[in-house]
PDB file of N, CA and C in Angstrom:
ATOM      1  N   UNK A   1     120.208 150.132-102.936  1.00  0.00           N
ATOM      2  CA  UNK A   1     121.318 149.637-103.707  1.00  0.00           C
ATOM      3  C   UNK A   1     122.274 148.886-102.798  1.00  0.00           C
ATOM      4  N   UNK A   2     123.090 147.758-103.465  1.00  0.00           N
ATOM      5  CA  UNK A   2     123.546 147.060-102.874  1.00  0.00           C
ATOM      6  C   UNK A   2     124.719 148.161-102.664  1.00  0.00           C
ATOM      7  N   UNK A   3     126.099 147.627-101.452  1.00  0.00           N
ATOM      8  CA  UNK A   3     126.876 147.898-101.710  1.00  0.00           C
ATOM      9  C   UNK A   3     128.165 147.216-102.519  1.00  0.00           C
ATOM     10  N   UNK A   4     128.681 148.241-103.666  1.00  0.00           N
ATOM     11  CA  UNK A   4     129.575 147.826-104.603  1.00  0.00           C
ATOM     12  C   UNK A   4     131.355 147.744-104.109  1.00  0.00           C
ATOM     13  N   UNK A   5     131.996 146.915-103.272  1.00  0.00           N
ATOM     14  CA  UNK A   5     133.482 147.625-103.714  1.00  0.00           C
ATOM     15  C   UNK A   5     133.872 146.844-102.488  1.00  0.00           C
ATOM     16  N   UNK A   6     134.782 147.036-101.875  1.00  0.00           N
ATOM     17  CA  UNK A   6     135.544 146.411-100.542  1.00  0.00           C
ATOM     18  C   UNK A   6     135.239 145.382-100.081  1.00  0.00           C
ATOM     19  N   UNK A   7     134.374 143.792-100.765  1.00  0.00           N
ATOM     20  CA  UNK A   7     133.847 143.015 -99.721  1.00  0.00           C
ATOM     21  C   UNK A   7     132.273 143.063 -99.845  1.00  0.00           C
ATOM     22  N   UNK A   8     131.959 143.916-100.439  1.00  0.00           N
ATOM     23  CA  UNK A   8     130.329 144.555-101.194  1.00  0.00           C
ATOM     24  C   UNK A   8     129.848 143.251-101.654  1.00  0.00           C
ATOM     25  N   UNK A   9     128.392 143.349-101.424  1.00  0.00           N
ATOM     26  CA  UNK A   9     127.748 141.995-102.171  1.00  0.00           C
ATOM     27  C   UNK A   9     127.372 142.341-103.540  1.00  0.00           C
ATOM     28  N   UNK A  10     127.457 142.188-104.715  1.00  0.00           N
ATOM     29  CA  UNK A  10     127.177 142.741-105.926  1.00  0.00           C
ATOM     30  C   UNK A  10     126.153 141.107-106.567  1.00  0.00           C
ATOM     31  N   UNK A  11     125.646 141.480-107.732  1.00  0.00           N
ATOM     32  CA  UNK A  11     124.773 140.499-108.324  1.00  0.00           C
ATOM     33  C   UNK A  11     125.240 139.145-108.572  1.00  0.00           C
ATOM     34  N   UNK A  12     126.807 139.314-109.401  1.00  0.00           N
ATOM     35  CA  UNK A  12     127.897 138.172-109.606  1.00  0.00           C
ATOM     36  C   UNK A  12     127.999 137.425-108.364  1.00  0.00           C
ATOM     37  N   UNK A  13     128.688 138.029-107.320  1.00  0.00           N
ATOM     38  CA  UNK A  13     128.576 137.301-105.875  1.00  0.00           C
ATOM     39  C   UNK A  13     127.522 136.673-105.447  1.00  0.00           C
ATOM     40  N   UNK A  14     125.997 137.284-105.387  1.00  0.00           N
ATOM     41  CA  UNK A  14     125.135 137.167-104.659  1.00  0.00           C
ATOM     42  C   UNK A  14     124.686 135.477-106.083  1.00  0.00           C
ATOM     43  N   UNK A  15     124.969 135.158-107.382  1.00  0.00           N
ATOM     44  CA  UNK A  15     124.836 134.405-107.845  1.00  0.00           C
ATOM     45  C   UNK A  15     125.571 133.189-108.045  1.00  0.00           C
ATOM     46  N   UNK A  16     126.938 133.618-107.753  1.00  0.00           N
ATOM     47  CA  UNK A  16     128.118 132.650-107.632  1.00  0.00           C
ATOM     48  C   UNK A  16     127.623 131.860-105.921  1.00  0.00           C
ATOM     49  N   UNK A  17     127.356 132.325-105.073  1.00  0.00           N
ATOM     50  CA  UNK A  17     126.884 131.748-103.917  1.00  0.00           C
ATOM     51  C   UNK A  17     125.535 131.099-104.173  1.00  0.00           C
ATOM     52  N   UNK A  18     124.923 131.989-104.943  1.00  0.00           N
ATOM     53  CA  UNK A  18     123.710 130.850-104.950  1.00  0.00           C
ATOM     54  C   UNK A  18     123.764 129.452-105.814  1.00  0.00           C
ATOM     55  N   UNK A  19     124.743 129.847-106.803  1.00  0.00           N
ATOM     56  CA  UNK A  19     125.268 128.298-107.291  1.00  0.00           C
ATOM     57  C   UNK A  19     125.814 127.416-106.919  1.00  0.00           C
ATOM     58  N   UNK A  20     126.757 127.996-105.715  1.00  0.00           N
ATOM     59  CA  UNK A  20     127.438 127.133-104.692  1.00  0.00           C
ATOM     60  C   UNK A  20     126.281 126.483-104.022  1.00  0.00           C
ATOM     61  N   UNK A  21     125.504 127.502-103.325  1.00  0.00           N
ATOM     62  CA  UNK A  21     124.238 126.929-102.355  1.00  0.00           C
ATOM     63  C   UNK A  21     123.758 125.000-103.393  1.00  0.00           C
ATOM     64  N   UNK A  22     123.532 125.953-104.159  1.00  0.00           N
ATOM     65  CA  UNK A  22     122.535 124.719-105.554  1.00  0.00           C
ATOM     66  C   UNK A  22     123.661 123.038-105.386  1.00  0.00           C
ATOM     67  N   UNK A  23     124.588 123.767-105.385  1.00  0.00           N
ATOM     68  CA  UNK A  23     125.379 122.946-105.693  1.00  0.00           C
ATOM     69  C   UNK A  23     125.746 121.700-104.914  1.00  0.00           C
ATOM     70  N   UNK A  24     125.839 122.504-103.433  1.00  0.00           N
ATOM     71  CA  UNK A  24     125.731 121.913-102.010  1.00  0.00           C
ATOM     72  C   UNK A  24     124.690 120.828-102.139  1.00  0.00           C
ATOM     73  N   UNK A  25     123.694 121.505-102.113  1.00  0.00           N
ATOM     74  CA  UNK A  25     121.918 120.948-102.045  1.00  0.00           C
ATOM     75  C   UNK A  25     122.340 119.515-102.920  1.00  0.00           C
ATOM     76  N   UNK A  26     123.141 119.386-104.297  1.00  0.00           N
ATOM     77  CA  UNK A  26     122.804 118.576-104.770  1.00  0.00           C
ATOM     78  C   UNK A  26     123.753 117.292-104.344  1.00  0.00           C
ATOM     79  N   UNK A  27     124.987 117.844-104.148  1.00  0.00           N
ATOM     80  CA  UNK A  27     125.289 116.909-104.432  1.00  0.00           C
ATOM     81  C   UNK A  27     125.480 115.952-102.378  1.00  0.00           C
ATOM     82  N   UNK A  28     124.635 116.835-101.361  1.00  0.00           N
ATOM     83  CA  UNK A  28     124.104 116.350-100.006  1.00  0.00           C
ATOM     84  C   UNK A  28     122.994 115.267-100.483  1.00  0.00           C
ATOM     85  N   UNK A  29     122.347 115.793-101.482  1.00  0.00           N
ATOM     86  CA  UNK A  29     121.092 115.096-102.169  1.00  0.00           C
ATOM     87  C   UNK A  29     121.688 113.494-102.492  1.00  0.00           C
ATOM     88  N   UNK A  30     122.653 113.274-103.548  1.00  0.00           N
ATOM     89  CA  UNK A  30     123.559 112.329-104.363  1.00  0.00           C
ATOM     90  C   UNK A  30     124.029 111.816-102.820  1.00  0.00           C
ATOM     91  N   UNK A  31     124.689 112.178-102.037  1.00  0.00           N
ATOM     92  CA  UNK A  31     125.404 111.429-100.630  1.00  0.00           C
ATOM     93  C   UNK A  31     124.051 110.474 -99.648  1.00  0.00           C
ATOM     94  N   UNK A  32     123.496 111.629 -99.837  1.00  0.00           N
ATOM     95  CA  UNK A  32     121.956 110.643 -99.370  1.00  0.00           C
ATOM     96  C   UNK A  32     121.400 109.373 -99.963  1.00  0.00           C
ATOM     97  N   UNK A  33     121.039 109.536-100.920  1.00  0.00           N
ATOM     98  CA  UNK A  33     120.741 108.619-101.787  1.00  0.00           C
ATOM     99  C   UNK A  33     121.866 107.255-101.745  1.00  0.00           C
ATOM    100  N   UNK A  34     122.898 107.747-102.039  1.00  0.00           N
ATOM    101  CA  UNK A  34     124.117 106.898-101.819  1.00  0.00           C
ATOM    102  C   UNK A  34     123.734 105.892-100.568  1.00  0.00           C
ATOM    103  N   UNK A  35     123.610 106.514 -99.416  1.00  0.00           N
ATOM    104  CA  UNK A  35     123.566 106.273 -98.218  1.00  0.00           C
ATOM    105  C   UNK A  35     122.403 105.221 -97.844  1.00  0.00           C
ATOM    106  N   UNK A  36     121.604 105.756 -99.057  1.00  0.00           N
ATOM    107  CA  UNK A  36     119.735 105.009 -98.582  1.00  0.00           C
ATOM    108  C   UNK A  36     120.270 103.678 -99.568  1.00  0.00           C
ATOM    109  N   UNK A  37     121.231 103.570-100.342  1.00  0.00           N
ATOM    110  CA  UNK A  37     121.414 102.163-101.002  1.00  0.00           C
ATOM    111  C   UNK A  37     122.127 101.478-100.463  1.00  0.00           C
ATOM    112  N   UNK A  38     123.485 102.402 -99.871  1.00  0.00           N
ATOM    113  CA  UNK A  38     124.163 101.025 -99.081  1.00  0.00           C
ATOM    114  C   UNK A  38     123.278 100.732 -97.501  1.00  0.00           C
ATOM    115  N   UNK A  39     122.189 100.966 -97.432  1.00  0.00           N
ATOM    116  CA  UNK A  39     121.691 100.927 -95.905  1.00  0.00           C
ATOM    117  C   UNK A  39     120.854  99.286 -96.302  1.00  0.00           C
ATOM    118  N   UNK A  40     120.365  99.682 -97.649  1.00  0.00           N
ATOM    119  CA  UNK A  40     119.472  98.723 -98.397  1.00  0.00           C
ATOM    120  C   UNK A  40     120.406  97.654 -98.811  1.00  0.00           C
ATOM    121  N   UNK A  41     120.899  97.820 -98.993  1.00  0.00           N
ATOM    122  CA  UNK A  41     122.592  96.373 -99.595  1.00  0.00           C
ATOM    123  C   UNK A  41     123.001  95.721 -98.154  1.00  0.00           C
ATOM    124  N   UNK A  42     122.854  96.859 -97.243  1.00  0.00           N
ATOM    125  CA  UNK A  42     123.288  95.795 -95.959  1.00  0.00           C
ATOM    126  C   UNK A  42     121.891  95.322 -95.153  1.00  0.00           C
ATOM    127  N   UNK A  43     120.930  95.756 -95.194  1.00  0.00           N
ATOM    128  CA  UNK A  43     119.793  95.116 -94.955  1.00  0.00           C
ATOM    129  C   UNK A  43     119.305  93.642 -95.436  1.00  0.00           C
ATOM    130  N   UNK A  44     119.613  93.748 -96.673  1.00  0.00           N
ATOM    131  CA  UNK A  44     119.846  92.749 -97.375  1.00  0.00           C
ATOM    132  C   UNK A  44     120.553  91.420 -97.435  1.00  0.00           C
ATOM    133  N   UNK A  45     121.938  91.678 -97.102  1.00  0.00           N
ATOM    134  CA  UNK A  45     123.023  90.931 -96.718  1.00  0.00           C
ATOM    135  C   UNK A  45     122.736  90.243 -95.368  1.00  0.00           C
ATOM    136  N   UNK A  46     121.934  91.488 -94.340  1.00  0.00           N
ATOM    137  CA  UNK A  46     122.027  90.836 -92.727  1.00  0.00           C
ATOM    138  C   UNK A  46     121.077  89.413 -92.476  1.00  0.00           C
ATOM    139  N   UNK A  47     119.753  90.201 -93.555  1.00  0.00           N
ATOM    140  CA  UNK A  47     118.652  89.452 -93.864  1.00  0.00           C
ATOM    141  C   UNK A  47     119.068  87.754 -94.437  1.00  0.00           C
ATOM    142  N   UNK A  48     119.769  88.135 -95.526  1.00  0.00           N
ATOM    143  CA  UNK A  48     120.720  86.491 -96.412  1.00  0.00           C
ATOM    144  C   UNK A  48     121.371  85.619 -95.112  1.00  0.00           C
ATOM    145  N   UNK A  49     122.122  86.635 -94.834  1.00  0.00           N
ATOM    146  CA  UNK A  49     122.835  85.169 -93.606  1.00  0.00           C
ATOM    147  C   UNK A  49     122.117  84.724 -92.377  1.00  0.00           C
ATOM    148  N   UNK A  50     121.142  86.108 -92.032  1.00  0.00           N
ATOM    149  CA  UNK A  50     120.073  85.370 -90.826  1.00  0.00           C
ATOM    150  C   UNK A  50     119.407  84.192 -91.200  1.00  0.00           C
ATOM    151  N   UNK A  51     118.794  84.096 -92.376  1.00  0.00           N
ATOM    152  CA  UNK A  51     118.100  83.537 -93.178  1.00  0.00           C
ATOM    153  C   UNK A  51     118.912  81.911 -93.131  1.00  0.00           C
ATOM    154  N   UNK A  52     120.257  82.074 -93.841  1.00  0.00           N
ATOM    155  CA  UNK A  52     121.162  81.106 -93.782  1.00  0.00           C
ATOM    156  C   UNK A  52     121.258  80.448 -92.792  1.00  0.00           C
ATOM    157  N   UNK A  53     121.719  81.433 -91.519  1.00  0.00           N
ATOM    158  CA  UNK A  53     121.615  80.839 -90.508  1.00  0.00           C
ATOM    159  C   UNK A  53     120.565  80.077 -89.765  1.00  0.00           C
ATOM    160  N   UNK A  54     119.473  80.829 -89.952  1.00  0.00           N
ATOM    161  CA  UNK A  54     117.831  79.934 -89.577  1.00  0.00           C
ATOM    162  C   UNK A  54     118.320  78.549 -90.264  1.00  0.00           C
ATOM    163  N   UNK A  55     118.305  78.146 -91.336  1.00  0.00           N
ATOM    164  CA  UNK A  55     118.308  76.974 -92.297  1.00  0.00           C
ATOM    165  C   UNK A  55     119.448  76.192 -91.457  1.00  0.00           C
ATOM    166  N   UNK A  56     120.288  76.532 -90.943  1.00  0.00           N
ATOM    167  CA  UNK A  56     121.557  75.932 -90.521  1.00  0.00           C
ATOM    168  C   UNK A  56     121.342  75.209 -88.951  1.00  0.00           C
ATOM    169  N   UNK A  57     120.683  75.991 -88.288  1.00  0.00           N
ATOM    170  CA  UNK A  57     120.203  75.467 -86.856  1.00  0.00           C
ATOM    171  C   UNK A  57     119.191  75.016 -87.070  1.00  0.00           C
ATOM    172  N   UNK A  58     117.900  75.057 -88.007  1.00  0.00           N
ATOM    173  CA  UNK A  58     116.985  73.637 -88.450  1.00  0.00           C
ATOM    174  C   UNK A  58     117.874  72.303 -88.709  1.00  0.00           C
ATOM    175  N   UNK A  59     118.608  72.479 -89.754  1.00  0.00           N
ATOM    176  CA  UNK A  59     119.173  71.449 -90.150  1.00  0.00           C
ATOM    177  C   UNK A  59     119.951  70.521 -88.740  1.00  0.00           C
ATOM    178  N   UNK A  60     120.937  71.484 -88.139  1.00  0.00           N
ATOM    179  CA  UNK A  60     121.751  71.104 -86.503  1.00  0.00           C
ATOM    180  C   UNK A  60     120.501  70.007 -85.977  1.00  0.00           C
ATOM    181  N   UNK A  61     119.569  70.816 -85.716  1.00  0.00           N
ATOM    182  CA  UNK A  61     118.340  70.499 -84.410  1.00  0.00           C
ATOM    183  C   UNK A  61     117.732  69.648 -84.988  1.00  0.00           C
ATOM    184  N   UNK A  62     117.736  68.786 -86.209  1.00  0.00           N
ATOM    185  CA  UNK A  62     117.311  67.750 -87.042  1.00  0.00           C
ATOM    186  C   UNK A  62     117.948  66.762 -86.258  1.00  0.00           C
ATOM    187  N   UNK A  63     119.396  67.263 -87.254  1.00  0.00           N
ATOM    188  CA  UNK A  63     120.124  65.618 -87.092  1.00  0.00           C
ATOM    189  C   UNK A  63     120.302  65.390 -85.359  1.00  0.00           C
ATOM    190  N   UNK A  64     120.108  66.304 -84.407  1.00  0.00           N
ATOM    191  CA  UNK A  64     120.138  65.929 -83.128  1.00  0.00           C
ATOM    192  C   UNK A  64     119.146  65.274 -82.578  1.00  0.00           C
ATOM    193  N   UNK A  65     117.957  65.122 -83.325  1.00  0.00           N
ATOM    194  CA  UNK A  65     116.573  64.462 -83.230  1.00  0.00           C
ATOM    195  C   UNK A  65     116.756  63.230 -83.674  1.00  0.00           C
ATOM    196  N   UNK A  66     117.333  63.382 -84.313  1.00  0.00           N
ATOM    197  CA  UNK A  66     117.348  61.731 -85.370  1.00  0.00           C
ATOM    198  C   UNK A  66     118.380  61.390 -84.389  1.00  0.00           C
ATOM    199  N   UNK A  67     119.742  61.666 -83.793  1.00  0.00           N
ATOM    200  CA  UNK A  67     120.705  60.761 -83.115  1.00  0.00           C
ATOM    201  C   UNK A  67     119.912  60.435 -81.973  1.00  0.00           C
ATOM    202  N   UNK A  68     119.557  61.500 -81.188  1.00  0.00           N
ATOM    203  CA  UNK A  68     118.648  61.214 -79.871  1.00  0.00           C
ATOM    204  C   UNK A  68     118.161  59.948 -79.825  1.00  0.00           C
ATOM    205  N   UNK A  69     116.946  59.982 -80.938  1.00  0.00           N
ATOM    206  CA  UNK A  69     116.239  58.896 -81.229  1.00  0.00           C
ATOM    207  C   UNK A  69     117.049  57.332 -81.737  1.00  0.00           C
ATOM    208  N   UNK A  70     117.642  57.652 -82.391  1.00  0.00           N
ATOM    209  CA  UNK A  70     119.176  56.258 -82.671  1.00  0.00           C
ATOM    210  C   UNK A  70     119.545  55.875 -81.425  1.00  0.00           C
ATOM    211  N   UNK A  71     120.055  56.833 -80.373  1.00  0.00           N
ATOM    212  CA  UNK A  71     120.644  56.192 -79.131  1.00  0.00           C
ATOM    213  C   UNK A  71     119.493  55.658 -78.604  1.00  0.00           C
ATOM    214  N   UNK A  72     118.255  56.337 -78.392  1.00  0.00           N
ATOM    215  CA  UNK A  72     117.150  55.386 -76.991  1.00  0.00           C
ATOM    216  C   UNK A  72     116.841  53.808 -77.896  1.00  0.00           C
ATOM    217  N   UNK A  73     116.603  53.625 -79.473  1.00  0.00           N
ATOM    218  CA  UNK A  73     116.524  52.609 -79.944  1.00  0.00           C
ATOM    219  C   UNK A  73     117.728  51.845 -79.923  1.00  0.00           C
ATOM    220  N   UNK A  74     118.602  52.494 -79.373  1.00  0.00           N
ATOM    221  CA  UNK A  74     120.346  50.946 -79.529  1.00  0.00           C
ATOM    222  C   UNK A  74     120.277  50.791 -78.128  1.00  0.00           C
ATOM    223  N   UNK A  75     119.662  51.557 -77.086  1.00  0.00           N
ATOM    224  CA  UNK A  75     119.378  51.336 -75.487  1.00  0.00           C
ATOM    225  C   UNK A  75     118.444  50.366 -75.319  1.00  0.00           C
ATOM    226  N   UNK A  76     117.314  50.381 -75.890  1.00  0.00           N
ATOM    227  CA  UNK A  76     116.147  50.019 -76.061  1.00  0.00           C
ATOM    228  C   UNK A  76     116.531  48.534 -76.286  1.00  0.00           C
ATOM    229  N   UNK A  77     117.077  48.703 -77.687  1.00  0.00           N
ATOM    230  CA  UNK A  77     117.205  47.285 -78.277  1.00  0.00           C
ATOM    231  C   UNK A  77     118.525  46.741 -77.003  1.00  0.00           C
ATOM    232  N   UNK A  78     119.317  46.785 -76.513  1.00  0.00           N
ATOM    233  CA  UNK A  78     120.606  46.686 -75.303  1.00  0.00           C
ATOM    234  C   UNK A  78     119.684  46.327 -74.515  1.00  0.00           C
ATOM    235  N   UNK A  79     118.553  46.517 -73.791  1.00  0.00           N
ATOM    236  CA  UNK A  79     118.142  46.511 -72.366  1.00  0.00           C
ATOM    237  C   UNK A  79     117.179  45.157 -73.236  1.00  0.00           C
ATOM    238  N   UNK A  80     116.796  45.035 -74.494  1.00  0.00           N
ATOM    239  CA  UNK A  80     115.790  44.195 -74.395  1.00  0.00           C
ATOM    240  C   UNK A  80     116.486  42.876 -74.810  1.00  0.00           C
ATOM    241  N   UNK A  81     117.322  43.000 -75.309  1.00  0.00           N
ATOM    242  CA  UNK A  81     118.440  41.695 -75.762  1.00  0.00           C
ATOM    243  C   UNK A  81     119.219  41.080 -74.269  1.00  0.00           C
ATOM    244  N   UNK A  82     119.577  41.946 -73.485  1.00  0.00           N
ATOM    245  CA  UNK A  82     120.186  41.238 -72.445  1.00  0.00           C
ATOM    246  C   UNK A  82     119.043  41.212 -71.085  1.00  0.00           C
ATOM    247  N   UNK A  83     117.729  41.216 -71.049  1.00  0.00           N
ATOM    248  CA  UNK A  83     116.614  40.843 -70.931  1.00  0.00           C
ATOM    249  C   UNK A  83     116.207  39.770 -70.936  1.00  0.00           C
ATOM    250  N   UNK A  84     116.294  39.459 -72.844  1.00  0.00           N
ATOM    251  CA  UNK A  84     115.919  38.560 -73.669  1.00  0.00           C
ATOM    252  C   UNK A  84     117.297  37.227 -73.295  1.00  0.00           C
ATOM    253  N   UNK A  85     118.302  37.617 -73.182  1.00  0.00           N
ATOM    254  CA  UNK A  85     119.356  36.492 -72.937  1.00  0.00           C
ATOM    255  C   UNK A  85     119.476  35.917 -71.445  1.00  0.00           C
TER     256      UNK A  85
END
């Protein structure tokens, strides 16, 4: 028999704790979950602007190809005109 009286664990107690326990469990459960979505929302987000960013330094490293190439053809055409004159 359990003991009843001073601090005693009785059935009520020993069930009121186990509902607490339950209770714990669930709602550690709910914080988790929580946790596994915003991990997934910022995965997401890091992914969007890397992404963005890739597209952004293609685009940079373009138009620096195309000027490159503009300057050796206005050099080109400069060295062959005063050549030519």
């Amino acid at each position: 028999m359990a003991f009843v009286g001073f601090g005693g664990f009785n059935r009520a107690n020993q069930a009121a704790i186990l509902q607490q326990q339950v209770s714990d469990q669930l709602q550690a459960q709910n914080i988790m979950t929580q946790i596994g979505a915003e991990q997934r929302k910022s995965q997401m987000q890091r992914w969007q602007i890397n992404s963005e960013l890739q597209t952004k330094i293609h685009e940079i490293t373009a138009k620096v190809t195309v000027n490159k190439a503009k300057m050796a053809d206005k050099a080109m055409n400069a060295i062959t005109q005063y050549i030519s004159s």
